[in-house]
C-alpha atoms as a PDB file:
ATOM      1  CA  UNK A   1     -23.076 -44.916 114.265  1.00  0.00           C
ATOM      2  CA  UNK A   2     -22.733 -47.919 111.713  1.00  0.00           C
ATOM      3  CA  UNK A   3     -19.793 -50.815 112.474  1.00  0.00           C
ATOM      4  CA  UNK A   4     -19.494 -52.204 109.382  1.00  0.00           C
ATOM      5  CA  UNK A   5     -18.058 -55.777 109.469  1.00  0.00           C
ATOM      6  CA  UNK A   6     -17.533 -58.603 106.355  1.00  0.00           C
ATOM      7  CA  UNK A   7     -16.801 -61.810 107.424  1.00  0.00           C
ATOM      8  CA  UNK A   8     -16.664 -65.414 106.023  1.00  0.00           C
ATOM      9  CA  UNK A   9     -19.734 -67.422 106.046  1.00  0.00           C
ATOM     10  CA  UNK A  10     -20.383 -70.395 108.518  1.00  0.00           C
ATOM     11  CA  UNK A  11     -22.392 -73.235 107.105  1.00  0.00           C
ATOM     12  CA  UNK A  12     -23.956 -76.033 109.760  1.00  0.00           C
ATOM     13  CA  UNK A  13     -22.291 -79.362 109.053  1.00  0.00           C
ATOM     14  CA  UNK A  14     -25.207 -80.786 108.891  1.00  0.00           C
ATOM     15  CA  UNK A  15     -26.876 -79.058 106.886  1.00  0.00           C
ATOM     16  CA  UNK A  16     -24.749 -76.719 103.973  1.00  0.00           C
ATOM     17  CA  UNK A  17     -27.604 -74.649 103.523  1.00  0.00           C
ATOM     18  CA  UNK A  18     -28.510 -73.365 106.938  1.00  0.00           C
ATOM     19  CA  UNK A  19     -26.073 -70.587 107.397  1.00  0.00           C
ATOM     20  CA  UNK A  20     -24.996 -68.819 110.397  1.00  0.00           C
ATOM     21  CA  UNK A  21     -22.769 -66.345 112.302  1.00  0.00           C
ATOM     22  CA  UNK A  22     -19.209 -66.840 113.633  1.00  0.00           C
ATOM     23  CA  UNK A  23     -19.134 -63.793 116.083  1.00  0.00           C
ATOM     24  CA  UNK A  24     -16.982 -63.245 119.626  1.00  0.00           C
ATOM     25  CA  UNK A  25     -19.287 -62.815 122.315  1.00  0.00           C
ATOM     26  CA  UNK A  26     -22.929 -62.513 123.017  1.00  0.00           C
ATOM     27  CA  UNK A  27     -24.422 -59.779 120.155  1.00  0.00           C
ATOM     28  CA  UNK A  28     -28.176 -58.225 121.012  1.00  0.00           C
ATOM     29  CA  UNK A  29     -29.690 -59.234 118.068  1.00  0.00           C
ATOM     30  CA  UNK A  30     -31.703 -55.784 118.351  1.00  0.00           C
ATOM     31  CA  UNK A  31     -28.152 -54.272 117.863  1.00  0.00           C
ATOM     32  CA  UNK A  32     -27.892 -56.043 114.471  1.00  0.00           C
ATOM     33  CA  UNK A  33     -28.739 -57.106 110.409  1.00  0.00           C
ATOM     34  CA  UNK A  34     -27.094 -59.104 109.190  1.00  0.00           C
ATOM     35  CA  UNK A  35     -27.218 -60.444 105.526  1.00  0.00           C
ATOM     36  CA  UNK A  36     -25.189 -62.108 102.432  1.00  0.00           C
ATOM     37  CA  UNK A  37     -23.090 -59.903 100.121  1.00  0.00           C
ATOM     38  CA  UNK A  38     -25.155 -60.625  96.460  1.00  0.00           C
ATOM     39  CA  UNK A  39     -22.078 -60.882  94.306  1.00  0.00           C
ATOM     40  CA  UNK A  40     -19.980 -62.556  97.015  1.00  0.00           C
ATOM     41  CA  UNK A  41     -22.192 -65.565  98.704  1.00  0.00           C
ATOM     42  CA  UNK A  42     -19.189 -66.246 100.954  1.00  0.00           C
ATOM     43  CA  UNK A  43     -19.425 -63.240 102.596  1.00  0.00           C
ATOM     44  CA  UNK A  44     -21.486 -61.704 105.120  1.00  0.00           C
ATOM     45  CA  UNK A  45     -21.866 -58.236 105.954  1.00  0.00           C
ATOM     46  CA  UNK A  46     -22.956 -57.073 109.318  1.00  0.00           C
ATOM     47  CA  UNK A  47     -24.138 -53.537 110.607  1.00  0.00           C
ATOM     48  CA  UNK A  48     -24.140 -53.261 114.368  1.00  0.00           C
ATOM     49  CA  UNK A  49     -25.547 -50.391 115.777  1.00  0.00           C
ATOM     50  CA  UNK A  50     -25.437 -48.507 119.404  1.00  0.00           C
ATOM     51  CA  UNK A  51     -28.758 -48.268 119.682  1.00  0.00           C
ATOM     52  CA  UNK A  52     -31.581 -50.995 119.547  1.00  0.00           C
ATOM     53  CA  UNK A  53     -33.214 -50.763 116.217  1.00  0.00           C
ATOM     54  CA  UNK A  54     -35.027 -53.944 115.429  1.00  0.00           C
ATOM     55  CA  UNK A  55     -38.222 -54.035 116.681  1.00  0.00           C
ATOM     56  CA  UNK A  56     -40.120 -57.007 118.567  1.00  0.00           C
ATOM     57  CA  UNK A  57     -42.916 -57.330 115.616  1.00  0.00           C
ATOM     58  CA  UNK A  58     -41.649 -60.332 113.305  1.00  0.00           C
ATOM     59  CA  UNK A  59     -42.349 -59.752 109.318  1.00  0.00           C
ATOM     60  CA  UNK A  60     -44.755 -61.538 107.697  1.00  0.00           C
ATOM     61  CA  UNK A  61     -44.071 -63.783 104.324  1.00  0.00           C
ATOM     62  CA  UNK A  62     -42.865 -61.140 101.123  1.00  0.00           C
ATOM     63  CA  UNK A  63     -42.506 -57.900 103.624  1.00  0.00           C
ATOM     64  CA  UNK A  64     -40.162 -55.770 103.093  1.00  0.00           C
ATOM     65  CA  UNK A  65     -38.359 -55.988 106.324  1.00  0.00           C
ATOM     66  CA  UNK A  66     -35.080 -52.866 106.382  1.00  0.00           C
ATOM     67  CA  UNK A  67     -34.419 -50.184 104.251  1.00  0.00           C
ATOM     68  CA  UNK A  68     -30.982 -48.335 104.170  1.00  0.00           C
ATOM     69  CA  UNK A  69     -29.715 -45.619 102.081  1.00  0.00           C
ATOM     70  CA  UNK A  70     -26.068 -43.656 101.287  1.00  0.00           C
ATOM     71  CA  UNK A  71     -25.484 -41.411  99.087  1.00  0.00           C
ATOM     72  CA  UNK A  72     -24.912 -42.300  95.001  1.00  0.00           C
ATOM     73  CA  UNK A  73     -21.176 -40.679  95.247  1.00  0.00           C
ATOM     74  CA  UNK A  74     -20.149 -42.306  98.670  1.00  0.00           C
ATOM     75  CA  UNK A  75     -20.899 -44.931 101.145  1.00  0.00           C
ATOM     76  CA  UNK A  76     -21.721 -44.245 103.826  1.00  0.00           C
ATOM     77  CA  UNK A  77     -24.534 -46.287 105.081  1.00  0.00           C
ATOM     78  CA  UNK A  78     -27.459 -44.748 107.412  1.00  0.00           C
ATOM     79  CA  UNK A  79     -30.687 -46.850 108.519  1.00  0.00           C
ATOM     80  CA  UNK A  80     -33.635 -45.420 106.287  1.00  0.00           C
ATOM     81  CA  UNK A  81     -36.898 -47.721 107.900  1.00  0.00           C
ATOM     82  CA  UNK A  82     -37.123 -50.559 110.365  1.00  0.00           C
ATOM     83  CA  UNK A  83     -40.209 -52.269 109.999  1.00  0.00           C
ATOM     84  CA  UNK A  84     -39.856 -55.464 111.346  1.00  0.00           C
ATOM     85  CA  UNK A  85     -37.355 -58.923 112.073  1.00  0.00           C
ATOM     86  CA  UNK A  86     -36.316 -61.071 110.475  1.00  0.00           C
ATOM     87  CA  UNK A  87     -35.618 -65.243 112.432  1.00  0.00           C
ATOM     88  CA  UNK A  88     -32.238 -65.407 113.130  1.00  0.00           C
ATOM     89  CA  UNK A  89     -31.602 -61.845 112.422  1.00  0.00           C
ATOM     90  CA  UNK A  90     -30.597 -62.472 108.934  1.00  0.00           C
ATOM     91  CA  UNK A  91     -31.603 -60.159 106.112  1.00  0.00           C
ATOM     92  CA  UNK A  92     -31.810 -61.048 102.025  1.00  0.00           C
ATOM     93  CA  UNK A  93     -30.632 -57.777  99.853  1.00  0.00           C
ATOM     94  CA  UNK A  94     -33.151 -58.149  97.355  1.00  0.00           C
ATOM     95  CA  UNK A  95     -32.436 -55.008  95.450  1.00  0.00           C
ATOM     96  CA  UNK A  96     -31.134 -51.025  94.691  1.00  0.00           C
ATOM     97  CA  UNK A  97     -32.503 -48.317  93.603  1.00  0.00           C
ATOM     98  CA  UNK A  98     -31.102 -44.628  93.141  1.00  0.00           C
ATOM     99  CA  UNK A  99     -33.282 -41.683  93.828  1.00  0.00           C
ATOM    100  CA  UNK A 100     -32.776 -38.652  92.716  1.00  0.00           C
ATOM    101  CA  UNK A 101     -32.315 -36.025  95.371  1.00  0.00           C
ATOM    102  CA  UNK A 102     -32.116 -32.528  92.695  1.00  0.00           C
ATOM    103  CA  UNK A 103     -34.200 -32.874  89.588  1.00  0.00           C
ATOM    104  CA  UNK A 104     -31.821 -30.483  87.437  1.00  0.00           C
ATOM    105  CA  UNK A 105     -28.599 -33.282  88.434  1.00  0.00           C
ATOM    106  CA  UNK A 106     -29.574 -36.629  87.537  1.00  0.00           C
ATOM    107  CA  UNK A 107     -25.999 -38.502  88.395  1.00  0.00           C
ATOM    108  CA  UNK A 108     -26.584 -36.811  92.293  1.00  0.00           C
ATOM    109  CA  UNK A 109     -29.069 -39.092  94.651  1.00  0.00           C
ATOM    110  CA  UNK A 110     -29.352 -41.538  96.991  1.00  0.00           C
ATOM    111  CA  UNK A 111     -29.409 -45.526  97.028  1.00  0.00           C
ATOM    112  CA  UNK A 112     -32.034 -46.789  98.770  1.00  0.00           C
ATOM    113  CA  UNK A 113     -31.554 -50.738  99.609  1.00  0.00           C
ATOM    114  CA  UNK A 114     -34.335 -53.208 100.247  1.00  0.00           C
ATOM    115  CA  UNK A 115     -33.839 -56.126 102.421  1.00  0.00           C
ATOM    116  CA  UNK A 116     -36.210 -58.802 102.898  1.00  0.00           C
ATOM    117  CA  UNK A 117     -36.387 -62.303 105.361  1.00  0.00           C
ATOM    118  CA  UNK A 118     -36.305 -64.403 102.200  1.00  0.00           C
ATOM    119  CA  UNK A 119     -34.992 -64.803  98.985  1.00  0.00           C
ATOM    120  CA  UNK A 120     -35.706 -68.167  97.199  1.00  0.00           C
ATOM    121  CA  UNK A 121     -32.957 -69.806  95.064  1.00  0.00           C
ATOM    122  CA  UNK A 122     -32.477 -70.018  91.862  1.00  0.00           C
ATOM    123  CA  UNK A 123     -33.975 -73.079  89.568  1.00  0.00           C
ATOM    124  CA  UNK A 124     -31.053 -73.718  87.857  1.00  0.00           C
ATOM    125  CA  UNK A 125     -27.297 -72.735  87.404  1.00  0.00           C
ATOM    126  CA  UNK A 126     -28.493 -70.542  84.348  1.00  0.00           C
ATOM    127  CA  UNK A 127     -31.175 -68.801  86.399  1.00  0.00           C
ATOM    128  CA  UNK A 128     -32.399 -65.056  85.361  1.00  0.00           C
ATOM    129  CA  UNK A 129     -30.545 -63.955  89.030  1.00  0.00           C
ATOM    130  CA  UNK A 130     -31.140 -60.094  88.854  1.00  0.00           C
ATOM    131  CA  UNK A 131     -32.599 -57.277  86.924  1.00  0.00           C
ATOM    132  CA  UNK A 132     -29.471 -54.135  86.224  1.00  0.00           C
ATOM    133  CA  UNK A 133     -31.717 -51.200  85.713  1.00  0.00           C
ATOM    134  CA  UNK A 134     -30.233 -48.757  83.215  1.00  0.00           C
ATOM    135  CA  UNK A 135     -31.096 -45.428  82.422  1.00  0.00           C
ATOM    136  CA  UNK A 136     -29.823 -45.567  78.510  1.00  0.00           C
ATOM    137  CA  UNK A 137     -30.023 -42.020  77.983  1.00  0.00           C
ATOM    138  CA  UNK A 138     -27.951 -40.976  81.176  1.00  0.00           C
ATOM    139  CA  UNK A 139     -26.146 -44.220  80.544  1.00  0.00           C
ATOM    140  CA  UNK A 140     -26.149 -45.190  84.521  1.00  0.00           C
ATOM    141  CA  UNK A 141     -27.244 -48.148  86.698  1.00  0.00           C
ATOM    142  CA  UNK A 142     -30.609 -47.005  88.121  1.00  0.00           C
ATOM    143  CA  UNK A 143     -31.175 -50.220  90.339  1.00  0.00           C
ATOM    144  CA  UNK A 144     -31.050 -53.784  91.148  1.00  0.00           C
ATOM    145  CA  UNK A 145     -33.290 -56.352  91.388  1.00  0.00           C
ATOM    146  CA  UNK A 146     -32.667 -60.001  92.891  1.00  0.00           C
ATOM    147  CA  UNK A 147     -34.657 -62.170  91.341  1.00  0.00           C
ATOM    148  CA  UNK A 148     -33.525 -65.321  93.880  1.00  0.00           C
ATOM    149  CA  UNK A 149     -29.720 -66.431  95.414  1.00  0.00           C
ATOM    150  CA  UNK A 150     -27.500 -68.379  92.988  1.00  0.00           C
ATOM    151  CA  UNK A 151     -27.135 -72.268  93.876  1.00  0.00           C
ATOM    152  CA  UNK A 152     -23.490 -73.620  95.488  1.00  0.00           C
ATOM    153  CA  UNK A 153     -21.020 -72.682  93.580  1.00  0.00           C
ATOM    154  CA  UNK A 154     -22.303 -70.166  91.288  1.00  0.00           C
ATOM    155  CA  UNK A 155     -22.452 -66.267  91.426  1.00  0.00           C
ATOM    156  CA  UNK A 156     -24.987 -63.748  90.281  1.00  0.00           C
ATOM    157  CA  UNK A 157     -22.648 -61.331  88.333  1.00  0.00           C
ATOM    158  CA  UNK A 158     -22.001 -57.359  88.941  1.00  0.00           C
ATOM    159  CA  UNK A 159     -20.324 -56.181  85.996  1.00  0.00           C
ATOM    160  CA  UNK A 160     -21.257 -55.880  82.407  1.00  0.00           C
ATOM    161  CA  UNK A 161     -17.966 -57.373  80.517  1.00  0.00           C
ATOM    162  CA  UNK A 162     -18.950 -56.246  76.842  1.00  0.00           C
ATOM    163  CA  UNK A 163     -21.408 -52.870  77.057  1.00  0.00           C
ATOM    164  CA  UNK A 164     -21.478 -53.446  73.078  1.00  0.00           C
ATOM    165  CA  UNK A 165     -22.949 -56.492  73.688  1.00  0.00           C
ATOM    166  CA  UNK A 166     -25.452 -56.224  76.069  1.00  0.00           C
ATOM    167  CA  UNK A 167     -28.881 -57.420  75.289  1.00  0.00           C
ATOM    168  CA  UNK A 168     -31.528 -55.184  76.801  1.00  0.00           C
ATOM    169  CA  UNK A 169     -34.620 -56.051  78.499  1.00  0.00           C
ATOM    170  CA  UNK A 170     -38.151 -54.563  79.480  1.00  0.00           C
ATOM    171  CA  UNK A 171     -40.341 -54.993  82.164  1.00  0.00           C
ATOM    172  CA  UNK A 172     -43.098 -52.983  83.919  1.00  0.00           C
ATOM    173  CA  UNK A 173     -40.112 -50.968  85.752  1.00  0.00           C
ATOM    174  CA  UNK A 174     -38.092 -49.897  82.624  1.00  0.00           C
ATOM    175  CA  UNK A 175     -34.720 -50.911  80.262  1.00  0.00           C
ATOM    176  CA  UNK A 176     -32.763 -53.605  82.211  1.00  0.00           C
ATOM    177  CA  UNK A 177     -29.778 -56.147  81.636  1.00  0.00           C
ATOM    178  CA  UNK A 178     -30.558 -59.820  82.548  1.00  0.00           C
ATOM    179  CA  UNK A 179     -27.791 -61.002  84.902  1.00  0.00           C
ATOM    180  CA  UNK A 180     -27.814 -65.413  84.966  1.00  0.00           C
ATOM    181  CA  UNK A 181     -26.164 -67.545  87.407  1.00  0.00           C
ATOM    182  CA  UNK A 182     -21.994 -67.790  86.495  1.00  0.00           C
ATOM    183  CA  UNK A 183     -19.604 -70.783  87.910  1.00  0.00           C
ATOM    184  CA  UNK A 184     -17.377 -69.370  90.205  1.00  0.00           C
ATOM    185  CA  UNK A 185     -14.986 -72.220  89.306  1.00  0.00           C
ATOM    186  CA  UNK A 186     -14.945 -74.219  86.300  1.00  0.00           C
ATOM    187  CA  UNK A 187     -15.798 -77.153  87.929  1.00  0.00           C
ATOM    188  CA  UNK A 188     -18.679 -76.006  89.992  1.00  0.00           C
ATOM    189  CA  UNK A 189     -21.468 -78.381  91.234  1.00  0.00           C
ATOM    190  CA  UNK A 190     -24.655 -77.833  92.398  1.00  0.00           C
END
């Protein structure tokens, strides 16, 4: 059983980039992942299990620590591979992808969802942020790919205002629509 919870960040005074958090009570971190929503950096989404489900190993630098999958016409959220933990229990979502599950029914599948320990932050506050994967012909999202975490103040974007103006991309994994680093207010500073 998944508990789903989305709460507001905590950010150490100190420090505004060291992030951490708020919960009631003592949580067995083996119990837990925790990680920030992509679209939403002042959110964080926990899933707290019944079972332990984190093991003792910790990941090494680039591993891919947790996957998770639901199904493309749902969510419901079910732990796919554990492979190691991440300090502080805190998870990046570094990207999507859907898998087919019937090869005659391409729109049926499941998400799989990659989290890693790290995800480095964007450059600038026009950064390339993500990869949208598209499958043109099917005309459907495919996957995701974080390229790094928006600075303070600024958003990677979901949604594709103008589909008649989208400028398509290549890469080594297919057709995909840059996503760059938006303001979330007008007068955002980095």
């Amino acid at each position: 059983m998944i508990n789903v919870i989305s709460m507001p960040v905590h950010r150490a005074a100190n420090n505004p980039w060291v992030i951490f958090i708020l919960l009631k009570g003592k949580i067995n971190m083996h119990f837990t992942v925790a990680y920030l929503r992509p679209f939403k950096s002042d959110k964080t989404v926990q899933y707290r299990f019944c079972i332990p489900i984190i093991p003792d190993r910790d990941c090494q630098l680039d591993e891919l620590a947790v996957t998770m999958e639901t199904e493309t016409d749902g969510w419901s959220p079910h732990v796919r591979e554990v492979r190691c933990a991440c300090p502080g229990n805190m998870y990046e979502l570094v990207g999507w992808w859907r898998h087919k599950t019937h090869l005659s029914n391409n729109t049926t599948g499941l998400w799989i969802y990659e989290y890693y320990c790290d995800k480095p932050t964007c450059e600038t506050d026009k950064s390339l942020c993500a990869k949208v994967y598209m499958d043109k012909e099917h005309e459907m999202t495919v996957g995701y790919h974080f390229q790094c975490a928006c600075p303070r103040g600024y958003k990677c974007p979901s949604d594709i205002e103008d589909e008649d103006k989208v400028d398509y991309s290549n890469d080594s994994r297919g057709v995909y629509v840059p996503r760059y680093c938006q303001a979330v207010f007008k007068n955002a500073r980095t």
